[in-house]
Protein backbone atom coordinates (compact mmCIF):
# COMPACT_ATOMS: atom_id res chain seq x y z
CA UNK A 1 -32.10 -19.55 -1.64
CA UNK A 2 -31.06 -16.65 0.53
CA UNK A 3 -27.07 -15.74 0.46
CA UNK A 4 -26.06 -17.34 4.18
CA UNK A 5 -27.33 -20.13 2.69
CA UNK A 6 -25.63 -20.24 -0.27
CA UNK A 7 -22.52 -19.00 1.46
CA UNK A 8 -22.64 -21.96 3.78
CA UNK A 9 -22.85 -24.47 1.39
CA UNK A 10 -20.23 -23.11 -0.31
CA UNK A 11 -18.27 -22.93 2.81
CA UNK A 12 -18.83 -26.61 3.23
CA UNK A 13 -17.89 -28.37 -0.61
CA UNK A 14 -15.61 -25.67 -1.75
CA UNK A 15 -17.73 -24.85 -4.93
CA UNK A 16 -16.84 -21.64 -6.00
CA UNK A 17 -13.06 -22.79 -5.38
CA UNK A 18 -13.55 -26.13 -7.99
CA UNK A 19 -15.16 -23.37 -10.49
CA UNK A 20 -18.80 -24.26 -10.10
CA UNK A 21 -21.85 -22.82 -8.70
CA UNK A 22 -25.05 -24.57 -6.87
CA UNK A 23 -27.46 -25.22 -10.02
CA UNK A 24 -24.54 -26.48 -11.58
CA UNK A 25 -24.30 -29.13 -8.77
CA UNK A 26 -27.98 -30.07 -8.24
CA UNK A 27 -28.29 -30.45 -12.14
CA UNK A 28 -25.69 -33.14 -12.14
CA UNK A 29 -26.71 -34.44 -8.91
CA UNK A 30 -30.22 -34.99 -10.72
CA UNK A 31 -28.54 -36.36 -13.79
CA UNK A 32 -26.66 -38.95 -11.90
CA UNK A 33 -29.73 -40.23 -9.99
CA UNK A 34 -31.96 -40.26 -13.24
CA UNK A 35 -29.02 -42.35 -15.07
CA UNK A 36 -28.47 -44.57 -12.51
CA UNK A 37 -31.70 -45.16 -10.43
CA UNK A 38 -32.81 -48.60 -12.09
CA UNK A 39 -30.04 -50.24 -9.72
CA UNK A 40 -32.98 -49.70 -6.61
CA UNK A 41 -35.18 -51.67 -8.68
CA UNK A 42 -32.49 -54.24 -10.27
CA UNK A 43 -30.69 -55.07 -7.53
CA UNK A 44 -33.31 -56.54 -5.66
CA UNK A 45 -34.32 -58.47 -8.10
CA UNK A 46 -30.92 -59.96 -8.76
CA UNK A 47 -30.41 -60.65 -5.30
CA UNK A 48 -34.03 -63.02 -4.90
CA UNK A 49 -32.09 -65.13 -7.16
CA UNK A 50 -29.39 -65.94 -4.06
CA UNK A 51 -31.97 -66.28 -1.81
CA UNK A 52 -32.40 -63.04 -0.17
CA UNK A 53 -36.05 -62.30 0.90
CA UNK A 54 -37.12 -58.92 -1.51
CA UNK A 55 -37.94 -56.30 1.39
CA UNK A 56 -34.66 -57.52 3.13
CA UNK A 57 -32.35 -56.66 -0.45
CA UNK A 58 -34.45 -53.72 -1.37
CA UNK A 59 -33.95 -52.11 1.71
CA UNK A 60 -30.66 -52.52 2.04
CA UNK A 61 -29.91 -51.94 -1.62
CA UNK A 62 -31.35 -48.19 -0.79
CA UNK A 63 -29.63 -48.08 2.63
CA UNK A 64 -26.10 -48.98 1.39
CA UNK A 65 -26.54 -46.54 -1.62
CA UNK A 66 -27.90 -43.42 0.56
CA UNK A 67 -24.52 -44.54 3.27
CA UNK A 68 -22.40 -44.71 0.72
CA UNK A 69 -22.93 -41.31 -1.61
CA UNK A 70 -23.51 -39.66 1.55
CA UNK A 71 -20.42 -40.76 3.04
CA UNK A 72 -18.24 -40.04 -0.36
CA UNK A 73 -20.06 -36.45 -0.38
CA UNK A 74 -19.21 -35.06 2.42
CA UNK A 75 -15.90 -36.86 3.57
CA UNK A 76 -14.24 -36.55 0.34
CA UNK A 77 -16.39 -34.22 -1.53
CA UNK A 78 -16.28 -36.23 -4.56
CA UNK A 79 -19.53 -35.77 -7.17
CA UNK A 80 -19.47 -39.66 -7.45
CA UNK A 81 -22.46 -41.84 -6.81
CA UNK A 82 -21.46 -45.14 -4.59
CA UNK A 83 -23.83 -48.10 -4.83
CA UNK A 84 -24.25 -51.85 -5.52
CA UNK A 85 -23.02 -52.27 -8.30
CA UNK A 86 -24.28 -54.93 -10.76
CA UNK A 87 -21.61 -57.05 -11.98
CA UNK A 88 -20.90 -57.71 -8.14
CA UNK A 89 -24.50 -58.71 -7.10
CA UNK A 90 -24.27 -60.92 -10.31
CA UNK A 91 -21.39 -62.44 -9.41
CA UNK A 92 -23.06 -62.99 -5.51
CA UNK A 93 -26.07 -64.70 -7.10
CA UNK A 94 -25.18 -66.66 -10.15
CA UNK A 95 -22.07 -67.56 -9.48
CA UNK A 96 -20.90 -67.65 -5.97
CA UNK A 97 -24.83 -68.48 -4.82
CA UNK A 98 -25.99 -70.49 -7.94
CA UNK A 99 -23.26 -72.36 -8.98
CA UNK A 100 -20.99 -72.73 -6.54
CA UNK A 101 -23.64 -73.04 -3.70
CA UNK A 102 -21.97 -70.93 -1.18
CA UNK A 103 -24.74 -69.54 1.80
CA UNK A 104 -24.83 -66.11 0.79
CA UNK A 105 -24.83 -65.18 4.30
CA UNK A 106 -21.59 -67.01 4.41
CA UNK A 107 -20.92 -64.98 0.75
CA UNK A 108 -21.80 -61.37 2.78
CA UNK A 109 -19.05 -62.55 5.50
CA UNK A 110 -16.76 -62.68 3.37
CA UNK A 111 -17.46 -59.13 1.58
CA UNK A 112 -17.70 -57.64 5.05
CA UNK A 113 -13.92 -59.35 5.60
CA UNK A 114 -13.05 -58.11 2.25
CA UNK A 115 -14.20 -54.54 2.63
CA UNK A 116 -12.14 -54.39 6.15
CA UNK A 117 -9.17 -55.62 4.78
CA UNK A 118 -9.55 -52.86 1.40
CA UNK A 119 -9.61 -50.30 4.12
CA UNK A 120 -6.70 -51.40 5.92
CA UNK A 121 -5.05 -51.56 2.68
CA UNK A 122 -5.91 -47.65 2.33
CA UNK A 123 -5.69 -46.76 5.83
CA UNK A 124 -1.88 -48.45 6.16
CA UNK A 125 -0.44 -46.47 3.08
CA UNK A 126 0.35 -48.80 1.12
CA UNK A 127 -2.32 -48.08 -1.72
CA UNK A 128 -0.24 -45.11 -2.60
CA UNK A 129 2.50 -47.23 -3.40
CA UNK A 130 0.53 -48.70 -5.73
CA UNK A 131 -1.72 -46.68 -6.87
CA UNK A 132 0.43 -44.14 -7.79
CA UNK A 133 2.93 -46.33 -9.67
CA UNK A 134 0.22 -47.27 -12.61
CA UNK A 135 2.32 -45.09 -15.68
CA UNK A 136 0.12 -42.47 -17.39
CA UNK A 137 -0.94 -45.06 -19.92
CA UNK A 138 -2.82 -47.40 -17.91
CA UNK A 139 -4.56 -44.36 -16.34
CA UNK A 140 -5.12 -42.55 -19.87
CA UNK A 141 -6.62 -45.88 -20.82
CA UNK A 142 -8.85 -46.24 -18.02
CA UNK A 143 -10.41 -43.33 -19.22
CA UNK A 144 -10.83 -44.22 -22.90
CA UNK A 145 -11.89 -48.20 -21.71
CA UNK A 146 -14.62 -46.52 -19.43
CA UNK A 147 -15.90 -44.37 -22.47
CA UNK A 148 -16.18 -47.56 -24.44
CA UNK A 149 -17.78 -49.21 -21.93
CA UNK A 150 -20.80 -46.78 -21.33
CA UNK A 151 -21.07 -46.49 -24.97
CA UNK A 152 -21.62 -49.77 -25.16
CA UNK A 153 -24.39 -49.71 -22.05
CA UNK A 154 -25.92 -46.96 -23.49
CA UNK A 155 -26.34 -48.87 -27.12
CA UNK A 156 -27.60 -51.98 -25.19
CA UNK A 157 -30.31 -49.78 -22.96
CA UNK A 158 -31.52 -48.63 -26.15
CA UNK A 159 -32.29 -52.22 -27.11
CA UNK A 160 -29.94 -52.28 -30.45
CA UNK A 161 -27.25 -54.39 -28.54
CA UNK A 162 -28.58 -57.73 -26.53
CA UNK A 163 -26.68 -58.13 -24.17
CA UNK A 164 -26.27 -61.58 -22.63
CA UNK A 165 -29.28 -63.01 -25.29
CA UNK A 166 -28.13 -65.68 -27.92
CA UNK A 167 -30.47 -64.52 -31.21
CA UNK A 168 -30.88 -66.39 -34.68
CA UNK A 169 -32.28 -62.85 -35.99
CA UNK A 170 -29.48 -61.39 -38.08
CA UNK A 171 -27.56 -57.91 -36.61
CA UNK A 172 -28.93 -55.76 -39.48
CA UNK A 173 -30.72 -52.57 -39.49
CA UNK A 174 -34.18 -54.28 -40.08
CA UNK A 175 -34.00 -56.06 -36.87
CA UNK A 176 -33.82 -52.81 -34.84
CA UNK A 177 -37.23 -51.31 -33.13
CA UNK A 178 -37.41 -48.75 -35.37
CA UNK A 179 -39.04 -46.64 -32.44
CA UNK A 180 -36.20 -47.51 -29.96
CA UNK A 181 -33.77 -46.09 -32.57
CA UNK A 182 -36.16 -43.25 -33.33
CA UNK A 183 -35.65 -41.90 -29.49
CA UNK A 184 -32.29 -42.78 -29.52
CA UNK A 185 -31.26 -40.82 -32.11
CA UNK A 186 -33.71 -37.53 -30.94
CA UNK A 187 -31.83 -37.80 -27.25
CA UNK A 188 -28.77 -37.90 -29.29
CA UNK A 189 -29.72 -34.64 -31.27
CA UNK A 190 -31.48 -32.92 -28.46
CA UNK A 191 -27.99 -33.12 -26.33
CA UNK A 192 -25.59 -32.73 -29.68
CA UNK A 193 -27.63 -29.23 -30.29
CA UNK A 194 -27.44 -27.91 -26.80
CA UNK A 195 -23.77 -28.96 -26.35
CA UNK A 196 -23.07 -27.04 -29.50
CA UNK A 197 -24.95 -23.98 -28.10
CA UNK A 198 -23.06 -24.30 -24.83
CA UNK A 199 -26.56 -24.39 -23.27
CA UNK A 200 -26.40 -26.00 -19.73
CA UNK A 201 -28.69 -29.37 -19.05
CA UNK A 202 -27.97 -31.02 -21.73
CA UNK A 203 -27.98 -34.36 -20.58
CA UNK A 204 -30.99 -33.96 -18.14
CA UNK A 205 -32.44 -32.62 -21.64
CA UNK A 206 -32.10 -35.74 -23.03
CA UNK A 207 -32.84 -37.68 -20.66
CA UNK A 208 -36.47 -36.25 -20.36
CA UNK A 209 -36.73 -36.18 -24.01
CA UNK A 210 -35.84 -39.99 -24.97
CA UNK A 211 -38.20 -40.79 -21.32
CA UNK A 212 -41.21 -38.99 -22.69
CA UNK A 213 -40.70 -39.90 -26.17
CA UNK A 214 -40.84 -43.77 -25.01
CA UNK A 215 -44.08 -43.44 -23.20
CA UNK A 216 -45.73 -41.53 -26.03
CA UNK A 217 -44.41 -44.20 -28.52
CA UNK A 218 -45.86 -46.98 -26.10
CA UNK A 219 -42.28 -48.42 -25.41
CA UNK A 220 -42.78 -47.81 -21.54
CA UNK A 221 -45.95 -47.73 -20.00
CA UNK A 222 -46.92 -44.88 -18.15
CA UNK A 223 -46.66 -45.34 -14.38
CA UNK A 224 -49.90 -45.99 -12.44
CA UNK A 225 -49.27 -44.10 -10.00
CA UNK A 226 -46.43 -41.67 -8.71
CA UNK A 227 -46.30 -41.98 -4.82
CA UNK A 228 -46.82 -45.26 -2.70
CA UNK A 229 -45.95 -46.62 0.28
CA UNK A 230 -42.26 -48.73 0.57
CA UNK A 231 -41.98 -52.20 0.96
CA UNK A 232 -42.46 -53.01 4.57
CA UNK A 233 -39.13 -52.23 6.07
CA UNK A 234 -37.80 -56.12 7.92
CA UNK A 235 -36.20 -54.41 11.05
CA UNK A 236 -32.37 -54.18 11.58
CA UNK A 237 -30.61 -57.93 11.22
CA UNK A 238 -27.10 -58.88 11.12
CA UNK A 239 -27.41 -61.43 8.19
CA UNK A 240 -23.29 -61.61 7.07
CA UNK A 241 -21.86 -65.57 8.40
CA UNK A 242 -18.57 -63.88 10.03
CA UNK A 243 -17.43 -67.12 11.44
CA UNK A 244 -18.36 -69.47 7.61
CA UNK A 245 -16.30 -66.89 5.84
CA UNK A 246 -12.91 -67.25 7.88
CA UNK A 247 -13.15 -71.26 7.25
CA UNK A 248 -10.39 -71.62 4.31
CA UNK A 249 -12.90 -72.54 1.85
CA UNK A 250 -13.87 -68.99 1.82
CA UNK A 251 -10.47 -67.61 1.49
CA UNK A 252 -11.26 -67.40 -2.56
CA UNK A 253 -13.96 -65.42 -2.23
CA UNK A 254 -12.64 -63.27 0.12
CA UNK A 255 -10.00 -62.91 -2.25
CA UNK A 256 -11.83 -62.16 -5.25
CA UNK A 257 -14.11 -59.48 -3.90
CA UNK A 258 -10.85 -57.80 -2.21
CA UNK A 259 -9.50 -57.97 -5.94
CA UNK A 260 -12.50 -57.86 -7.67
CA UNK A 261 -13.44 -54.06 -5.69
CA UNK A 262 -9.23 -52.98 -5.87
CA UNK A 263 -9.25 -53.02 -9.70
CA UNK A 264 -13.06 -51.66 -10.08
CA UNK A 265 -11.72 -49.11 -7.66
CA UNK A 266 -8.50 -47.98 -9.32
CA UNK A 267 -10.01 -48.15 -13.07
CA UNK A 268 -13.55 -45.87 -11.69
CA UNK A 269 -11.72 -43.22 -9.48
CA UNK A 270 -8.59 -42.62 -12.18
CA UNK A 271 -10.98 -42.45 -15.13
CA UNK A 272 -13.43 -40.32 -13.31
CA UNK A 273 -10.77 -38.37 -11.32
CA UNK A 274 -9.12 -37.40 -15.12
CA UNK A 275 -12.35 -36.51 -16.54
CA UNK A 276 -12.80 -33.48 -13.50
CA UNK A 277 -9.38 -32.64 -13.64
CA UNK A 278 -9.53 -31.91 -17.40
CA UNK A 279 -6.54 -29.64 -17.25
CA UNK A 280 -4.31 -32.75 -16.80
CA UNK A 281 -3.85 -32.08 -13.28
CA UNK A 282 -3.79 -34.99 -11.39
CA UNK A 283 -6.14 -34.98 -7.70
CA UNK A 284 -4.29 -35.18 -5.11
CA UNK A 285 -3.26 -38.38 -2.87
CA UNK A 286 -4.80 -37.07 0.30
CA UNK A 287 -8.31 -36.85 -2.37
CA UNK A 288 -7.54 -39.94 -3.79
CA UNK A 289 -7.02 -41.73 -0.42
CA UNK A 290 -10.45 -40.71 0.46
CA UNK A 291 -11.95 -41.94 -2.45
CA UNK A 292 -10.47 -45.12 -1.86
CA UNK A 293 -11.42 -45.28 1.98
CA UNK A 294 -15.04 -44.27 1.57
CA UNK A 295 -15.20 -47.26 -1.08
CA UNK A 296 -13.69 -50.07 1.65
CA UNK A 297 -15.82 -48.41 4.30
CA UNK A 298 -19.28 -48.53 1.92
CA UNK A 299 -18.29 -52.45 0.94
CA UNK A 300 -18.57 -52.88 4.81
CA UNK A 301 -21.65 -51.04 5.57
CA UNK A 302 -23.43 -52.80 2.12
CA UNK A 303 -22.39 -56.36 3.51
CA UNK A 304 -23.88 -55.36 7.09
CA UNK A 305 -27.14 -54.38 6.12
CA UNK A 306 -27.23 -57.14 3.97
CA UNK A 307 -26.80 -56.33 0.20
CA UNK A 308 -23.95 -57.55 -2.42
CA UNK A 309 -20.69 -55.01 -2.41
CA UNK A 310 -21.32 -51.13 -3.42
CA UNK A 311 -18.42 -49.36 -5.17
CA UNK A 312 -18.28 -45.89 -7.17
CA UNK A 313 -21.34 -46.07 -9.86
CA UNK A 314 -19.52 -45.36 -13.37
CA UNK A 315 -22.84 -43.73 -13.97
CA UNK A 316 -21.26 -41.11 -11.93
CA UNK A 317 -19.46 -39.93 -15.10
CA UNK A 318 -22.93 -38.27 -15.74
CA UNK A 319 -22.76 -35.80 -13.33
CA UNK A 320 -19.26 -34.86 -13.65
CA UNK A 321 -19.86 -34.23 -17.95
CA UNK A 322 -22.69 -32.26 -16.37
CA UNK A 323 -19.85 -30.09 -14.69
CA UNK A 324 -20.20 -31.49 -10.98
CA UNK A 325 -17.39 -31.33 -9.38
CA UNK A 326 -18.04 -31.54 -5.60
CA UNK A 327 -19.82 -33.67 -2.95
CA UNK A 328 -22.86 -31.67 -3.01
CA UNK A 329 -23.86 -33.84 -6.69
CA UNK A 330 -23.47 -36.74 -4.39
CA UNK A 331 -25.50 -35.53 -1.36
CA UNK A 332 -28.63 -34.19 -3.87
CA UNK A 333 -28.39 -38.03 -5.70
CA UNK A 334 -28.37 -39.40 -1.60
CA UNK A 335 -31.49 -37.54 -0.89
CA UNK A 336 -33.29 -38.45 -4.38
CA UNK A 337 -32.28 -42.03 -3.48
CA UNK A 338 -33.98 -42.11 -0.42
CA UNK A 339 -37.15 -40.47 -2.10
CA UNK A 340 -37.51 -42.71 -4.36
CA UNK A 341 -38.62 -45.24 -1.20
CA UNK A 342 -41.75 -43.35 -1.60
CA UNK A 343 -41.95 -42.63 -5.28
CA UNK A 344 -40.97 -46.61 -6.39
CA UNK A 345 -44.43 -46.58 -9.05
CA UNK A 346 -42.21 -43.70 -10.79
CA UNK A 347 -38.60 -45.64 -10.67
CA UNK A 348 -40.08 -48.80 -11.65
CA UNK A 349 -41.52 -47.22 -15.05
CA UNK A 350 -38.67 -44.75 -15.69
CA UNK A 351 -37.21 -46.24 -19.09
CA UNK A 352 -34.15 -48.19 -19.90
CA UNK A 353 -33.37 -46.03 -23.37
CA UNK A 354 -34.14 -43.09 -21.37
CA UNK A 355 -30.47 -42.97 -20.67
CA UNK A 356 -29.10 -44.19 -23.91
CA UNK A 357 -28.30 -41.23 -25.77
CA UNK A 358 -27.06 -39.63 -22.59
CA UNK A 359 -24.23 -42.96 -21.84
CA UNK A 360 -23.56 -42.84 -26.08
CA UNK A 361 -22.34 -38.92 -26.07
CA UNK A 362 -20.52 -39.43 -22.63
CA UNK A 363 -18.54 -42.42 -24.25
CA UNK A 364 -17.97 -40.29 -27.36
CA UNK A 365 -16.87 -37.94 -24.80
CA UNK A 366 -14.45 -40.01 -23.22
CA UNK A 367 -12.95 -41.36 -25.99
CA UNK A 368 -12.17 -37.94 -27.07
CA UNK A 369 -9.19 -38.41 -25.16
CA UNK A 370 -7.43 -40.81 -28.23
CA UNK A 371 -6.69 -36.92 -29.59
CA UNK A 372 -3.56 -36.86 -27.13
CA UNK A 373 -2.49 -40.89 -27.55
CA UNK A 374 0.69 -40.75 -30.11
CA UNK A 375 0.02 -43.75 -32.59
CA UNK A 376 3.50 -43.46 -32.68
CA UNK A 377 3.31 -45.26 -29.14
CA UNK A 378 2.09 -48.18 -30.17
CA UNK A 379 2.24 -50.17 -26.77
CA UNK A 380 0.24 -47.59 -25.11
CA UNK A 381 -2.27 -47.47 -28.16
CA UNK A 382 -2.57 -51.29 -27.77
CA UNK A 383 -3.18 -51.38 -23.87
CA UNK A 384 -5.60 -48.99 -24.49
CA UNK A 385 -7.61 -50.88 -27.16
CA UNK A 386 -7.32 -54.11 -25.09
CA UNK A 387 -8.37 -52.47 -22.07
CA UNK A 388 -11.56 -50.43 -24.17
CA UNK A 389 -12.44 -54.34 -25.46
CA UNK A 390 -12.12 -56.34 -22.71
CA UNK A 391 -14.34 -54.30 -20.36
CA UNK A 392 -16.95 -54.02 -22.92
CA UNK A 393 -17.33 -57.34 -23.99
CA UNK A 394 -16.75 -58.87 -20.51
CA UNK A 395 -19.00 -55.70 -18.90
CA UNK A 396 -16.68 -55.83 -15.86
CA UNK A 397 -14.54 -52.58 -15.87
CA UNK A 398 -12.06 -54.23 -13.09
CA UNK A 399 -11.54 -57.78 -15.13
CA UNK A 400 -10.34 -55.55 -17.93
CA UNK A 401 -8.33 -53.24 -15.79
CA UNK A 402 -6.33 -56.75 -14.35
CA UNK A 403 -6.37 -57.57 -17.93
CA UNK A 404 -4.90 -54.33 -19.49
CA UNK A 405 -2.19 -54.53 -16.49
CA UNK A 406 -1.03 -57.91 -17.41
CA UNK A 407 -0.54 -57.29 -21.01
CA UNK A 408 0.96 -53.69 -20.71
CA UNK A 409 4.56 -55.20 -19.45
CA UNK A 410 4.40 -57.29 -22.53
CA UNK A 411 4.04 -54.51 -24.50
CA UNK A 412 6.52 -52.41 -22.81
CA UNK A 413 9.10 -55.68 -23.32
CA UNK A 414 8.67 -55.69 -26.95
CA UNK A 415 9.12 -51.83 -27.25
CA UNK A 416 12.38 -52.29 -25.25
CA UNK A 417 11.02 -50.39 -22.50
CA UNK A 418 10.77 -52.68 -19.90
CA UNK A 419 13.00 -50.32 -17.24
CA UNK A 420 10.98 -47.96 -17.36
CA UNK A 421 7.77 -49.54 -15.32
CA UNK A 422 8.00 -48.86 -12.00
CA UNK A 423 8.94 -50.96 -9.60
CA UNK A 424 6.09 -51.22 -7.31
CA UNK A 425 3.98 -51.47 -10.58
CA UNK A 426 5.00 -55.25 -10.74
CA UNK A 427 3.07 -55.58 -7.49
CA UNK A 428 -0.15 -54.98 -9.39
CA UNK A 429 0.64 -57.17 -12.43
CA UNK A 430 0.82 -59.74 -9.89
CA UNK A 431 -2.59 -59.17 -7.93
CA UNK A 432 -3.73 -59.01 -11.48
CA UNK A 433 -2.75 -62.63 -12.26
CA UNK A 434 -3.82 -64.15 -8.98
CA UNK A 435 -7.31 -61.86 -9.36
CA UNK A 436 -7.66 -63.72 -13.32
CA UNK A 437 -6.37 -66.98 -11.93
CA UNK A 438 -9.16 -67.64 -9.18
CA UNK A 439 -12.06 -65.34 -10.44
CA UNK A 440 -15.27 -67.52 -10.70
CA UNK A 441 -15.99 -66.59 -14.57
């Protein structure tokens, strides 16, 4: 790579300025894809079950995902991955779909409603307000409840933890693939090793170890092929039911996937925002407002080519423990994305415990951050372990944000410290109650 090129790029995502160079960015940008490409295959596959034709939702699944990082690259320069996320398309197809029997053209309305009104909501000012009134426990916590909660994906990608699966077969050691923890525990040492070293790659190391490790154990078959064709692409269509989602029985779920994305939102950006700013320096509004913006703007573009809402992919925590710390992670995951239209063979058989060591040292890595949390403050060491439960065991990071903000008040009350939460903070505690009152569980 010659030096005008370099010195452009530069020019464009500020890299040297964030201390970083170009491989340093590409590496993560590759780790982030590799630990969160399954969602092109998933996705679809999640949203058959509402009654979306396949090409249609795997299409758009890629389309709102290449839009999204693309957008969140180079408007806010953020190395974060943006995407549909899978608790949302779950909640599309199961729930609102399945068992409430809403259209889900009627359901994509009302995301497209909901992702206007989010960016309002950022454009008007008033997120900062908000946003900026959560006390440095909730956002300390956000950042420990994240690391639980990829520690706890990474441990059920590995196949220890089912998650989801009643079993009669008893939790013990004996039940465990032995070759599934075998490859778990060699991505775990492979990284662990080079970390110590301070040898760059270390998750992408990993990664590639625990993937090859699980074909030559035989618990992945090796792809057939690596390059095919797409799925026949279906042609532009407009499939979201504006004028079913502004009858009032759609007011709910307009409601709860305006609530559902604010608290997914405000748990994903602080958490990741505090891991890149390791110093303790906080981002900026002006970075945080465009954070925020590109997420209300990517809910809108998801819903119009007709996929469940993208948000910022927590897998995005990859790339940043990588060291990325600008947009250009995000634009090298947009462009892998879109390759993988053509390599799908490849994505298809690319292994769920591939990425289990790498998710188990990144939560370790996280919750290295209970080192500054004074047991002494006991309210804040008690929001934090409520938030770090509920979003594992619920595997919804925003329904235990809403959670962890109702119960932190309570905490501060007993402590006698009730003046001290901001005012504007009560705001949240109440979207918080209305989000846990009408949330389809």
């Amino acid at each position: 790579m010659s030096n005008a090129v370099i010195s452009y790029i530069d020019t464009i995502f500020g890299i040297a300025a964030k201390g970083s160079n170009i491989r340093t960015e590409i590496l993560a940008g590759l780790t982030t894809y590799l630990s969160m490409c399954y969602i092109i295959v998933v996705n679809p596959t999640i949203l058959v079950v509402a009654g979306v034709p396949f090409e249609d939702a795997f299409w758009a699944t890629i389309i709102s995902a290449c839009a999204g990082t693309l957008i969140i690259g180079l408007y806010a320069n953020r190395p974060y991955v943006i995407a549909p996320i899978v608790s949302q398309s779950t909640l599309v197809s199961y729930v609102l779909c399945g068992v409430l029997h809403y259209p889900w053209q009627s359901v994509l309305g009302a995301s497209l409603i909901a992702g206007f009104l989010f960016s309002l909501f950022v454009i008007s000012g008033y997120w900062e307000i908000f946003i900026l009134s959560i006390p440095g426990t909730i956002s300390r916590s956000c950042t420990r409840g994240i690391g639980f909660f990829i520690a706890f994906l990474g441990s059920s990608n590995s196949g220890i933890i089912l998650v989801g699966v009643m079993t009669v077969s008893s939790p013990y050691l004996r039940d465990i693939q032995p070759y599934n923890l075998f490859v778990l525990l060699a991505g775990i040492t492979v990284i662990g090793c080079m970390m110590i070293r301070k040898r760059n790659g270390a998750l992408i190391c990993g990664i590639l170890t625990c993937a090859i490790l699980s074909y030559a154990l035989g618990i992945e078959d090796l792809p057939t092929a690596i390059f095919a064709a797409p799925p026949a692409f279906p042609g532009f269509q407009f499939h979201p039911d504006i004028e079913a989602a502004l009858t009032p029985t759609m007011v709910p779920v307009v409601a709860v996937l305006f609530l559902f994305t604010l608290f997914d939102s405000i748990a994903s950006i602080l958490g990741l925002s505090s891991l890149i700013h390791r110093d303790g320096y906080p981002e900026k509004s002006t970075e945080l407002r465009k954070s925020f913006l590109t997420t209300g703007i990517s809910m809108m573009i998801s819903s119009l080519v007709g996929c469940s809402t993208s948000a910022i992919f927590i897998e995005s925590v990859a790339g940043v423990q990588e060291g990325g710390k600008t947009g250009l992670v995000a634009v090298v995951a947009a462009v892998l994305i879109a390759a993988s239209l053509f390599c799908l063979p490849l994505v298809t058989a690319f292994p769920n415990v591939a990425t289990s060591a790498v998710l188990l040292v990144i939560g370790l890595l996280m919750l290295a951050q209970f080192r500054i949390l004074s047991l002494s403050s006991r309210e804040e060491m008690l929001t934090a372990f409520v938030l770090m439960v509920t979003m594992s065991i619920t595997q919804n990071i925003g329904l235990g944000l809403s959670i962890g903000i109702i119960v932190y008040p309570v905490f501060m009350l007993a402590a006698g410290k009730l003046a001290e939460i901001p005012k504007a903070f009560w705001a949240l505690v109440v979207f918080a109650a209305i989000f846990l009152m009408i949330f389809p569980y």
